[in-house]
C-alpha atoms as a PDB file:
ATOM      1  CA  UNK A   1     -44.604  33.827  24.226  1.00  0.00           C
ATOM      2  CA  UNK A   2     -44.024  35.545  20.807  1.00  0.00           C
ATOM      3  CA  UNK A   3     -46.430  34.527  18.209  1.00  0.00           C
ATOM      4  CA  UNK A   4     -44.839  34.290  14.370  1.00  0.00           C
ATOM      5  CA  UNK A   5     -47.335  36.532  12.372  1.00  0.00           C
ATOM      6  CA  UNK A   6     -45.436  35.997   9.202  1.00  0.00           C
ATOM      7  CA  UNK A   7     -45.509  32.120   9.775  1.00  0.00           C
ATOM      8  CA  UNK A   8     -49.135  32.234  10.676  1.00  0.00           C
ATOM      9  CA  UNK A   9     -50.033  34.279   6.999  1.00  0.00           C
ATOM     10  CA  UNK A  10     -47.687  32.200   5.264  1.00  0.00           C
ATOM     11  CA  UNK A  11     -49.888  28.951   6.734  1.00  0.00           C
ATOM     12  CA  UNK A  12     -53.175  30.621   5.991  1.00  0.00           C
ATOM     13  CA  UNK A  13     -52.822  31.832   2.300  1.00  0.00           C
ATOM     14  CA  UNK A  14     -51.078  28.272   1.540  1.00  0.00           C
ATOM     15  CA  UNK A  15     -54.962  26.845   2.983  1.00  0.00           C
ATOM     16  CA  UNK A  16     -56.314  29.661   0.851  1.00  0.00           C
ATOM     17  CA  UNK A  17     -54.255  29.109  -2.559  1.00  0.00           C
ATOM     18  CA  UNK A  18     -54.725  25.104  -2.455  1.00  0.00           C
ATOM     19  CA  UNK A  19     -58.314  25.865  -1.687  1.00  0.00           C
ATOM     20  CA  UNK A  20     -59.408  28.145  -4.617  1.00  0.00           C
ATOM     21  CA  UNK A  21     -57.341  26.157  -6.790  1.00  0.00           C
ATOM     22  CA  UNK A  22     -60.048  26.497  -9.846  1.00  0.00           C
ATOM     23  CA  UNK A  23     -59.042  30.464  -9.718  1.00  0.00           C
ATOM     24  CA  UNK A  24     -54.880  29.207 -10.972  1.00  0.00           C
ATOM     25  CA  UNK A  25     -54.169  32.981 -11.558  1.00  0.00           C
ATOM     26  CA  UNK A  26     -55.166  33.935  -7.489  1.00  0.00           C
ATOM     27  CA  UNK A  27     -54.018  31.043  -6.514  1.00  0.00           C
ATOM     28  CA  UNK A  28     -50.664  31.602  -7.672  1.00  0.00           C
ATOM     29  CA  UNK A  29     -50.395  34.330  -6.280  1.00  0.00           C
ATOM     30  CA  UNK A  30     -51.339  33.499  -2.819  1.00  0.00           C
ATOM     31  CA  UNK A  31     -49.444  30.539  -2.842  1.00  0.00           C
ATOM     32  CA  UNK A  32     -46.005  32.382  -3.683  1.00  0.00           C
ATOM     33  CA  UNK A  33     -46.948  34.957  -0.811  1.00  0.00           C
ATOM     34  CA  UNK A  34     -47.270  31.638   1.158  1.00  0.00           C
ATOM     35  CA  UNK A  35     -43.757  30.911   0.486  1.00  0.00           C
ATOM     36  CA  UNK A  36     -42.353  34.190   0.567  1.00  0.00           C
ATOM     37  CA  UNK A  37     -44.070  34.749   4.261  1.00  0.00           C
ATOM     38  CA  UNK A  38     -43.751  31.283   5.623  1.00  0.00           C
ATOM     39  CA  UNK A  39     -39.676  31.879   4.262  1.00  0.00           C
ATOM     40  CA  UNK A  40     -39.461  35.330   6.209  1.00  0.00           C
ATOM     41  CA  UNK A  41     -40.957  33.187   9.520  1.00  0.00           C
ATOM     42  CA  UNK A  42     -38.713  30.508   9.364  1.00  0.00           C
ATOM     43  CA  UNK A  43     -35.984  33.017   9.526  1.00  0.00           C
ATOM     44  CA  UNK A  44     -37.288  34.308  12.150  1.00  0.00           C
ATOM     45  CA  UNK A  45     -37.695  30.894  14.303  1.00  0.00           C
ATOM     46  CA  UNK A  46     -33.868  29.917  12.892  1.00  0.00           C
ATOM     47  CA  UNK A  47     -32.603  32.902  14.886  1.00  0.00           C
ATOM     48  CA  UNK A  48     -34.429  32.310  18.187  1.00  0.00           C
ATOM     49  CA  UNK A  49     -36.842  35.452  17.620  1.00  0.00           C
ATOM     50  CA  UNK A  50     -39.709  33.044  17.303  1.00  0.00           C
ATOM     51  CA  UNK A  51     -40.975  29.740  18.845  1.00  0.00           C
ATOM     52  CA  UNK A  52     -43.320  28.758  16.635  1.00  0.00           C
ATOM     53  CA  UNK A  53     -42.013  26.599  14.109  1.00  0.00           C
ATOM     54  CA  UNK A  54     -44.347  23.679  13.729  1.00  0.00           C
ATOM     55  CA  UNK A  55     -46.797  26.460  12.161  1.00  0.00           C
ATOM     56  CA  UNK A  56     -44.052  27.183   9.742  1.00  0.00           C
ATOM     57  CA  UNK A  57     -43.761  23.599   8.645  1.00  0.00           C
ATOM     58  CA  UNK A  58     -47.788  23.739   7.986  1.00  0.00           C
ATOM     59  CA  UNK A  59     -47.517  26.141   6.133  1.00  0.00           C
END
């Protein structure tokens, strides 16, 4: 089964970002590399490259 790496990174910095929240500038960061991975992913799943689309959701 293919995994979705770019799903999986977008899931884990969005943990990350909303867990360092006291650090805003980091955070901010990390959270819009959340969205710009866990966008990239979706794509991915839309066009039947990946399965794993309850990670992206997660995320």
């Amino acid at each position: 089964m293919p995994s979705n790496g770019m799903g999986t990174a977008g899931l884990v910095l969005g943990i990350i970002s909303a867990a360092i929240f006291c650090l805003w500038p980091v955070a901010i960061v990390m959270g819009a590399l959340a969205l710009i991975f866990g966008s990239i992913g979706r794509g991915k799943a839309r066009r039947g490259r990946r399965r794993t689309r309850g990670r992206l959701w997660r995320g």
